[in-house]
C-alpha atoms as a PDB file:
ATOM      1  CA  UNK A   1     -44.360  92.270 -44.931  1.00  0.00           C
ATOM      2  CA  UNK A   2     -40.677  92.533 -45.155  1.00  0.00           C
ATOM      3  CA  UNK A   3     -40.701  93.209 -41.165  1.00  0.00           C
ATOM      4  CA  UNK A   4     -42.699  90.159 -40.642  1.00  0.00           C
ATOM      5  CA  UNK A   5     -40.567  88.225 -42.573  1.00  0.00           C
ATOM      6  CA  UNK A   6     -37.366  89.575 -40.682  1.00  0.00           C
ATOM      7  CA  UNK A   7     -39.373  88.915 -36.945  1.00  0.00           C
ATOM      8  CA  UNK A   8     -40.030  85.336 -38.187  1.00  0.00           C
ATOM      9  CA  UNK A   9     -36.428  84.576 -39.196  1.00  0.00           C
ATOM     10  CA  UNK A  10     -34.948  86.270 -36.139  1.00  0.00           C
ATOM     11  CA  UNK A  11     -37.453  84.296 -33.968  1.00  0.00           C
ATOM     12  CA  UNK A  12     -36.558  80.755 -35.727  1.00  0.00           C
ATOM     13  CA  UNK A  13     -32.726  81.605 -35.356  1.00  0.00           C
ATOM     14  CA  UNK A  14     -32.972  82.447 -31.680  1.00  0.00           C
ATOM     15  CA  UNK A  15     -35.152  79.232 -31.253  1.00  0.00           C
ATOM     16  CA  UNK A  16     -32.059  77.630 -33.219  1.00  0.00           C
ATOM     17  CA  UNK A  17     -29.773  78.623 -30.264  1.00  0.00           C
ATOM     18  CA  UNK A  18     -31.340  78.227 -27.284  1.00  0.00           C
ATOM     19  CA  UNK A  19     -32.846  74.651 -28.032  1.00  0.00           C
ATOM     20  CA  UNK A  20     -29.186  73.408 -27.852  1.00  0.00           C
ATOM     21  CA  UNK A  21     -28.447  75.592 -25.355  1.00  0.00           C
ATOM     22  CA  UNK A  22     -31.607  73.652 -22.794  1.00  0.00           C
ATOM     23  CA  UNK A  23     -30.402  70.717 -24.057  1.00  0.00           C
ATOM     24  CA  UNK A  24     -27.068  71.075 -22.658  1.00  0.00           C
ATOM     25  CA  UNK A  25     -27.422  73.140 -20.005  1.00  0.00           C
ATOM     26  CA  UNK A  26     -30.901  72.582 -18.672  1.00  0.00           C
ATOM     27  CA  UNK A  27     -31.172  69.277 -18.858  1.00  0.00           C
ATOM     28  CA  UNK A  28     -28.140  68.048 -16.985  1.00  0.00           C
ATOM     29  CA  UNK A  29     -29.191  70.309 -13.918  1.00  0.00           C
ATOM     30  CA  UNK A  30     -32.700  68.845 -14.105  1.00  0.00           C
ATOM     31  CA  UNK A  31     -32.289  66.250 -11.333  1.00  0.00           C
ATOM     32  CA  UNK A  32     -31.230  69.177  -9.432  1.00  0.00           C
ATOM     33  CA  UNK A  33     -33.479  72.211  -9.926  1.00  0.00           C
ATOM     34  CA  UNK A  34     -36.646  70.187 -11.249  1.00  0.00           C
ATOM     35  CA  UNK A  35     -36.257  67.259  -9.310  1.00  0.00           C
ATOM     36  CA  UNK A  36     -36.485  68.800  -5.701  1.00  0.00           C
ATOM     37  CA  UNK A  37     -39.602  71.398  -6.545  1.00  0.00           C
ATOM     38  CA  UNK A  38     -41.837  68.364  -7.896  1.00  0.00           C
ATOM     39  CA  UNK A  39     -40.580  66.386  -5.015  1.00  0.00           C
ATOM     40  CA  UNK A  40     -41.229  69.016  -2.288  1.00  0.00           C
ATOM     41  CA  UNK A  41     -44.073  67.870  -0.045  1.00  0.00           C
ATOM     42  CA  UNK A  42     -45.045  69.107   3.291  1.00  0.00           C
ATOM     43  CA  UNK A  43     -46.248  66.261   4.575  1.00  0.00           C
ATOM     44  CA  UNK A  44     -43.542  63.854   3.540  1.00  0.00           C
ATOM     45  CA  UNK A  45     -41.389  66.276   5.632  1.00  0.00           C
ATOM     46  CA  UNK A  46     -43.142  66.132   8.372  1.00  0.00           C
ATOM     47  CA  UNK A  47     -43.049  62.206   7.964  1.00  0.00           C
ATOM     48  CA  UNK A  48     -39.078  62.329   7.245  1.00  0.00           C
ATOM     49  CA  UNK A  49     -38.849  64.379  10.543  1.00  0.00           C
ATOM     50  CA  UNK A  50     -41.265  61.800  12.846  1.00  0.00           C
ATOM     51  CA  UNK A  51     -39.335  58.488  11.385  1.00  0.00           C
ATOM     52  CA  UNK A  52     -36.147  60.383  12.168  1.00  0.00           C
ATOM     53  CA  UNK A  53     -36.789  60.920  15.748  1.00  0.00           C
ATOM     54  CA  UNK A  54     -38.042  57.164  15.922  1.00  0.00           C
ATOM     55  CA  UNK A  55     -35.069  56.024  14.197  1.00  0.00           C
ATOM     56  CA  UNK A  56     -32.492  57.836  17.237  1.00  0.00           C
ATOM     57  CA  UNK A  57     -34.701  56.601  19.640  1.00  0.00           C
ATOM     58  CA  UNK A  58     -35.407  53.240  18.772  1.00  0.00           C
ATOM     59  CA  UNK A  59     -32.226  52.298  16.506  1.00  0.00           C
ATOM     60  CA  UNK A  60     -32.118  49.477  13.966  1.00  0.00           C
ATOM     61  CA  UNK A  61     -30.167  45.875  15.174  1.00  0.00           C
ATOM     62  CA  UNK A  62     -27.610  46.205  12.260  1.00  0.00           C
ATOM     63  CA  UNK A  63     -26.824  49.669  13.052  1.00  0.00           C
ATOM     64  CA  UNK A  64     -26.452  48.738  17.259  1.00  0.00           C
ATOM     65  CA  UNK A  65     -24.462  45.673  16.271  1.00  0.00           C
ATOM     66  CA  UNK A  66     -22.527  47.068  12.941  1.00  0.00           C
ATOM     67  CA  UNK A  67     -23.036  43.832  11.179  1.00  0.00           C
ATOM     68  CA  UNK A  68     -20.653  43.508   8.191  1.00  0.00           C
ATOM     69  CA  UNK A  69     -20.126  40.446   6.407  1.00  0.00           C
ATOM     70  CA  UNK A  70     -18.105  40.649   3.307  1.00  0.00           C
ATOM     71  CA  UNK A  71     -17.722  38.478   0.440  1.00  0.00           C
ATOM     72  CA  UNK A  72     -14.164  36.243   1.275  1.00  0.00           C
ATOM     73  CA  UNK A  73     -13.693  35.617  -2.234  1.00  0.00           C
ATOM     74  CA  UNK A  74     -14.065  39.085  -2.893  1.00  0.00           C
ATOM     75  CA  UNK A  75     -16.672  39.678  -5.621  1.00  0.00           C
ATOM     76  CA  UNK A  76     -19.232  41.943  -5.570  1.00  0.00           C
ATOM     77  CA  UNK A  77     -22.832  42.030  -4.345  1.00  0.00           C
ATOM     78  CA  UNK A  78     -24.346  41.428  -7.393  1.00  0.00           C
ATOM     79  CA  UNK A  79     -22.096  38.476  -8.079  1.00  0.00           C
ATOM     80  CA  UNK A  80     -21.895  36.855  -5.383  1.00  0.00           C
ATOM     81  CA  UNK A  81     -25.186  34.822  -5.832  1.00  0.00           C
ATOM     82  CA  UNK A  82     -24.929  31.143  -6.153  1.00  0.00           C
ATOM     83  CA  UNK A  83     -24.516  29.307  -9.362  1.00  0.00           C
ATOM     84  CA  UNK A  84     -26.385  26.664  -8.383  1.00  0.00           C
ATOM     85  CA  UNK A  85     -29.387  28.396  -8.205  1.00  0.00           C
ATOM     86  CA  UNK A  86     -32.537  27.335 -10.564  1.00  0.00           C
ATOM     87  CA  UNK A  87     -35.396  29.346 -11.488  1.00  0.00           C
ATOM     88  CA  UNK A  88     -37.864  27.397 -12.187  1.00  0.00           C
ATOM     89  CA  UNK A  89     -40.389  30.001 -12.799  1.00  0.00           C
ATOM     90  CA  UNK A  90     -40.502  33.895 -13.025  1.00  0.00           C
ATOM     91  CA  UNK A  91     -43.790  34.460 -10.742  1.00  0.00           C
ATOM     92  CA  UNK A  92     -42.655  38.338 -10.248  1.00  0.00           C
ATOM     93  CA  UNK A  93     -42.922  38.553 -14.195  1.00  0.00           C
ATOM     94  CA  UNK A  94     -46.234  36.522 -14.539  1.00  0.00           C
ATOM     95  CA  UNK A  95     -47.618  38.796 -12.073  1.00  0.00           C
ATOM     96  CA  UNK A  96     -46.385  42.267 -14.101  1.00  0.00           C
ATOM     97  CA  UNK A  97     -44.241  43.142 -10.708  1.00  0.00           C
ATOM     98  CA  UNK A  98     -43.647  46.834 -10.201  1.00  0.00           C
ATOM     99  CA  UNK A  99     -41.587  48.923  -7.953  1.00  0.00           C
ATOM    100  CA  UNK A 100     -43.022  52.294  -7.123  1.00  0.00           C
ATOM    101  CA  UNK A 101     -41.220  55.200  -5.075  1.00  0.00           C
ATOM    102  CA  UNK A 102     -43.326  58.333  -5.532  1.00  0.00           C
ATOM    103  CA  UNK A 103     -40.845  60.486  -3.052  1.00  0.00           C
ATOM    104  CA  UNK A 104     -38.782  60.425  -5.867  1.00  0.00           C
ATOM    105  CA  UNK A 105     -40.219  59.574  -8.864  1.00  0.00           C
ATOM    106  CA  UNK A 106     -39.584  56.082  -9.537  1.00  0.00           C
ATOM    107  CA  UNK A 107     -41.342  53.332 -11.369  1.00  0.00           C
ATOM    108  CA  UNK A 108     -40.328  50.182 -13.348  1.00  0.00           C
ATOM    109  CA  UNK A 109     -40.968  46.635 -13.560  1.00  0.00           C
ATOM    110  CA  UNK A 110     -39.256  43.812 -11.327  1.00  0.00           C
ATOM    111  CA  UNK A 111     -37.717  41.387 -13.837  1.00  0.00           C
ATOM    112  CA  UNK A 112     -36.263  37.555 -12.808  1.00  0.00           C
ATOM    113  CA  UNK A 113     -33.006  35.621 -13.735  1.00  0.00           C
ATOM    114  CA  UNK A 114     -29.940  33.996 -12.009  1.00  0.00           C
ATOM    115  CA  UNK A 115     -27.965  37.279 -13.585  1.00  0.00           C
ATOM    116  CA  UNK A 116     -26.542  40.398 -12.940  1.00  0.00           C
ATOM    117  CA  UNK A 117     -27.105  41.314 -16.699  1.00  0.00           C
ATOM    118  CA  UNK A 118     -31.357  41.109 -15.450  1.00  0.00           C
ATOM    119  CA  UNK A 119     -30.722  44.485 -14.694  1.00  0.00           C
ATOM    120  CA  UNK A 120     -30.178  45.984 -18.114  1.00  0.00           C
ATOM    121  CA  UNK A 121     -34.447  45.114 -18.820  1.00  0.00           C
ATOM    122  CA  UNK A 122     -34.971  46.472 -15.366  1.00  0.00           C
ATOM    123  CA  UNK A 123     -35.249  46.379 -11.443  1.00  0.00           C
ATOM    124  CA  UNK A 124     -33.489  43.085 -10.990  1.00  0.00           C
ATOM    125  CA  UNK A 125     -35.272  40.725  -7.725  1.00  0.00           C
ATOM    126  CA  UNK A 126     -31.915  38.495  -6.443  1.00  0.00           C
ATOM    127  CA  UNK A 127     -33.163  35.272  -6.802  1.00  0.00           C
ATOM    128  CA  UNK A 128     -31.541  33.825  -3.554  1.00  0.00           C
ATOM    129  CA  UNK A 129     -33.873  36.432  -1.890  1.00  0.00           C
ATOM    130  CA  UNK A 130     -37.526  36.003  -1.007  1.00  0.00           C
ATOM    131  CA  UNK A 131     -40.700  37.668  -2.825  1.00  0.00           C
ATOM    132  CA  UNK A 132     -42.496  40.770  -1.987  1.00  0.00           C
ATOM    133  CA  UNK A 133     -44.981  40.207   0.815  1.00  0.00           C
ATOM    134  CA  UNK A 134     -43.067  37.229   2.294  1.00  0.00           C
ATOM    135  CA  UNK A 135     -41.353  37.155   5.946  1.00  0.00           C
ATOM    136  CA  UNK A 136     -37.379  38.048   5.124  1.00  0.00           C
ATOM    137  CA  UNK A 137     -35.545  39.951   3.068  1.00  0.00           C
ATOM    138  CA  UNK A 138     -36.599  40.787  -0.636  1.00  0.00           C
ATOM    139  CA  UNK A 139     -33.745  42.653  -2.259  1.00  0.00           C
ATOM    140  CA  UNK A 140     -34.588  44.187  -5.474  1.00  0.00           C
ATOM    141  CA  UNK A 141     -31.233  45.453  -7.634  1.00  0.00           C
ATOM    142  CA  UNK A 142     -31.412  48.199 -10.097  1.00  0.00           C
ATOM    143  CA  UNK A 143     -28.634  50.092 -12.391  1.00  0.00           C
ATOM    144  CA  UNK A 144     -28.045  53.944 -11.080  1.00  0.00           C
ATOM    145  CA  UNK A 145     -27.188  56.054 -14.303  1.00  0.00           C
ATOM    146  CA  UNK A 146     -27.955  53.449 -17.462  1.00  0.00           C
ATOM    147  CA  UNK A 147     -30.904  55.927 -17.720  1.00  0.00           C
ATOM    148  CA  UNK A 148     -31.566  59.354 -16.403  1.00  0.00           C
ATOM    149  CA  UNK A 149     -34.452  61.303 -15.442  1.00  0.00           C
ATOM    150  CA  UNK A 150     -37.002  62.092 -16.346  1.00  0.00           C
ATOM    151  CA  UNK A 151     -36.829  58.442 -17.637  1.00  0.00           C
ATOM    152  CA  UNK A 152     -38.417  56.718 -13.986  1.00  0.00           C
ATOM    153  CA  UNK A 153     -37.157  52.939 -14.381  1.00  0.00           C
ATOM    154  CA  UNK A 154     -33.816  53.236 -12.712  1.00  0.00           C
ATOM    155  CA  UNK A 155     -32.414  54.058  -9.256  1.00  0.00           C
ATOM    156  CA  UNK A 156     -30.616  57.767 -10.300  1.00  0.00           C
ATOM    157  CA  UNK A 157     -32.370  59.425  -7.653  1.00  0.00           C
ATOM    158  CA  UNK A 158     -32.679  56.645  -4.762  1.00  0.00           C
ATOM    159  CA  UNK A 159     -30.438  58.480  -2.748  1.00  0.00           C
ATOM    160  CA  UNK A 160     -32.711  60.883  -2.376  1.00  0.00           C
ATOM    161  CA  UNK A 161     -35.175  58.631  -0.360  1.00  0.00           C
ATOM    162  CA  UNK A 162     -35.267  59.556   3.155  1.00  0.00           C
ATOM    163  CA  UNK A 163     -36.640  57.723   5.823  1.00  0.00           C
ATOM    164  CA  UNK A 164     -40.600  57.562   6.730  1.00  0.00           C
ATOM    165  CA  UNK A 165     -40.732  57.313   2.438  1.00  0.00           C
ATOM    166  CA  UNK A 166     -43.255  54.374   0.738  1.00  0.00           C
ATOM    167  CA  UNK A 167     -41.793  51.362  -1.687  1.00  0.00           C
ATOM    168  CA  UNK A 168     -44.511  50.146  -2.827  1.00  0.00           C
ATOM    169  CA  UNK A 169     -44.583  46.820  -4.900  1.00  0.00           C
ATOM    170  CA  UNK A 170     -47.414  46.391  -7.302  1.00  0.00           C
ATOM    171  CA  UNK A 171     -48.851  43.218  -8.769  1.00  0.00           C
ATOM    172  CA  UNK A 172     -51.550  42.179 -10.603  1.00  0.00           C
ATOM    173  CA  UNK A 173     -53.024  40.593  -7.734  1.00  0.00           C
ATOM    174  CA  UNK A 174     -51.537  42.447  -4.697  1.00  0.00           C
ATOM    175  CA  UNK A 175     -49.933  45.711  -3.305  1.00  0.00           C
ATOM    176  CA  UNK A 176     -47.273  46.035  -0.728  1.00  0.00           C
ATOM    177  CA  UNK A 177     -45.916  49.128   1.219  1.00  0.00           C
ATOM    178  CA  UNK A 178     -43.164  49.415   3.177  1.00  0.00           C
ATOM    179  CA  UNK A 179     -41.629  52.303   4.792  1.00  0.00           C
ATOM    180  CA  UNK A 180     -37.989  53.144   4.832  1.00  0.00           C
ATOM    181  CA  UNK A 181     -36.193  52.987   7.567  1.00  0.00           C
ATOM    182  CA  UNK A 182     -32.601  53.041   7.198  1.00  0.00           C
ATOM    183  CA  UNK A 183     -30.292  54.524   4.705  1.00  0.00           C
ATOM    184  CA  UNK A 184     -26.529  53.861   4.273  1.00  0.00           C
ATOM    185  CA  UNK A 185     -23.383  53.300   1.794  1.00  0.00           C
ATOM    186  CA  UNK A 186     -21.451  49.376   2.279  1.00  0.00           C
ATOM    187  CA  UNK A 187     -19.059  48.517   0.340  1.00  0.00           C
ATOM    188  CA  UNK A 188     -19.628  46.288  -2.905  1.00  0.00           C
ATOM    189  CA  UNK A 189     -18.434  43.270  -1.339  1.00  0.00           C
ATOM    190  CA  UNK A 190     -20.785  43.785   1.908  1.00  0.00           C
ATOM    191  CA  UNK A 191     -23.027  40.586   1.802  1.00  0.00           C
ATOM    192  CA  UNK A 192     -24.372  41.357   5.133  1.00  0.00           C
ATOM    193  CA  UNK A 193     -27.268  43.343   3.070  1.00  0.00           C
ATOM    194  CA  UNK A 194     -28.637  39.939   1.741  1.00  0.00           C
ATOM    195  CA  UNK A 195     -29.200  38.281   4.462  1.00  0.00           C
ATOM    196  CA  UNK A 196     -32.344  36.901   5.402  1.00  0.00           C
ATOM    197  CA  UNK A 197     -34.159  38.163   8.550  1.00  0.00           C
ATOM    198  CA  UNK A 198     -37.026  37.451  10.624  1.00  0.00           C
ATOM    199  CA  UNK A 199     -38.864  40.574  10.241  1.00  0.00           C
ATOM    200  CA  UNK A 200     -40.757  41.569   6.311  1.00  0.00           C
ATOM    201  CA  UNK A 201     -38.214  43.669   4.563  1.00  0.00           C
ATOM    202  CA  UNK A 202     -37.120  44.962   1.402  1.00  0.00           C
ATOM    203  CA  UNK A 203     -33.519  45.966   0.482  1.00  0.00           C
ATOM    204  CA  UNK A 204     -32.904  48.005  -2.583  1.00  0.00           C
ATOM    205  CA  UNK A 205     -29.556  48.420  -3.896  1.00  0.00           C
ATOM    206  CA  UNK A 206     -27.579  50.588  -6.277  1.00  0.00           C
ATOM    207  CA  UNK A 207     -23.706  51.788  -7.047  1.00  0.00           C
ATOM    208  CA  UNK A 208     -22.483  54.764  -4.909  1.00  0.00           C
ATOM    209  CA  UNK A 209     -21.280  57.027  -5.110  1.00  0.00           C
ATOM    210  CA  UNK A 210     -22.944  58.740  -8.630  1.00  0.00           C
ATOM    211  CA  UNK A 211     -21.192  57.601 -11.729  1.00  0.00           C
ATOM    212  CA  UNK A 212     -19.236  55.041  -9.774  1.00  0.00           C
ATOM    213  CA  UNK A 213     -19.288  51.400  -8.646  1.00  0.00           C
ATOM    214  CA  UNK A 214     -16.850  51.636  -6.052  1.00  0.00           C
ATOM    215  CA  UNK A 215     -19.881  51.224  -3.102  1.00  0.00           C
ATOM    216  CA  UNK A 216     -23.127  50.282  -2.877  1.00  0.00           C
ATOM    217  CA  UNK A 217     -26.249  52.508  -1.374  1.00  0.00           C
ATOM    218  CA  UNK A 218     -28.660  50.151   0.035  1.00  0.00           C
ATOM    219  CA  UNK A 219     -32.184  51.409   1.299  1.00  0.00           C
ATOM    220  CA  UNK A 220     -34.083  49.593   3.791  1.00  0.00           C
ATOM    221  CA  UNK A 221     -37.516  49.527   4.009  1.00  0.00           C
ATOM    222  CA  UNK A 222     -39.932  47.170   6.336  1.00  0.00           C
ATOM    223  CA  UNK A 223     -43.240  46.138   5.655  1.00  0.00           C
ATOM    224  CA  UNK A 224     -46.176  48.519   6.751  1.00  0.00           C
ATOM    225  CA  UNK A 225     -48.839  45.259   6.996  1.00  0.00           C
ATOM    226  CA  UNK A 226     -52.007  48.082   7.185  1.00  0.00           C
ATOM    227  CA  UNK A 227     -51.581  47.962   3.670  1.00  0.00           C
ATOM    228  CA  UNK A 228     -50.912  44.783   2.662  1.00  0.00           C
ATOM    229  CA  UNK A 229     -53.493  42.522   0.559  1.00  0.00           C
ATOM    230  CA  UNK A 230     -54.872  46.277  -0.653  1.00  0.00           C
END
């Protein structure tokens, strides 16, 4: 009985140690050692690699032209939307709007408001931008490390999206894809990333690099119209 009782302890004390000891050391290093093994998919890569090639090939207009237009009275992305904008209505809200990258784990709901401060209930759609689905840009803005992984609303691990990935936008009465096809770091005054184009696009955009706000990564995704209205 005694040894029982001496096993039991010893187990509960070790159990005492280590659970810190994930906590601490684990868990920081999850993004890094869990992250990539539930990520890794062999056809992805083989989608990465294809998009890739297509990308030298065939490159996009902004990166032929290096368009860069910057804010002149230098504030940042996120601020530089015009005051005089009114919502009238939050349609993304009313139709429980979603953002959905499964390459890396990511899904949260699209939230309204003439705001940067939108962003702290979610994925934050720039008003001055168009909706999902429409022809032009829809740029979506999201907070990088307010919340970590494993928690899934936030954009910790969106520079992990390669090109060829899905952004999918889900509604209660649609369901957009579109495939990324450019990746690249502006700086935060770079205003060139909402403008509106002629082509169905989406722009996501975060701070850069990790833990900072000094840059913004913006992803780039156009609309894949074989599964639109789906």
């Amino acid at each position: 009985m005694k040894k029982v009782f001496k096993s039991l302890i010893t187990t509960i004390l070790i159990l005492l140690v280590l659970a810190p000891l994930g906590y601490f050391v684990v868990y920081p290093n999850y993004n890094k050692v869990i992250g990539p093994i539930k990520r890794f998919d062999i056809q992805r890569i083989s989608e990465e690699l294809t998009f890739q090639i297509l990308a030298q090939l065939v490159p996009t207009k902004e990166k032929v032209m290096g368009v860069t237009i910057t804010s002149t009275d230098g504030l940042s992305i996120e601020e530089s939307l015009n005051k005089d904008i009114v919502l009238d209505n939050k349609k993304l809200e009313s139709l429980n709007t979603k953002l959905v990258i499964n390459s890396i784990e990511v899904e949260g709901h699209v939230y309204e408001g003439i705001e940067s401060r939108t962003m702290n209930k979610g994925f934050w759609h720039f008003p001055a931008s168009n909706l999902p689905g429409q022809k032009g840009n829809t740029v979506i803005i999201g907070h990088r490390y307010a919340k970590l992984p494993p928690n899934k609303d936030t954009f910790f691990n969106l520079d992990k999206v390669k090109i060829g990935d899905r952004i999918e936008v889900i509604q209660s009465d649609n369901h957009f894809t579109y495939i990324v096809t450019d990746t690249r770091v502006v700086e935060k005054n770079d205003v060139s990333v909402l403008q509106n184009y002629s082509d169905y696009r989406i722009t996501l955009i975060t701070c850069s690099p990790l833990w900072t706000s000094k840059q913004r990564l913006v992803i780039v995704g156009k609309l894949d119209k074989l599964y639109k209205n789906t």
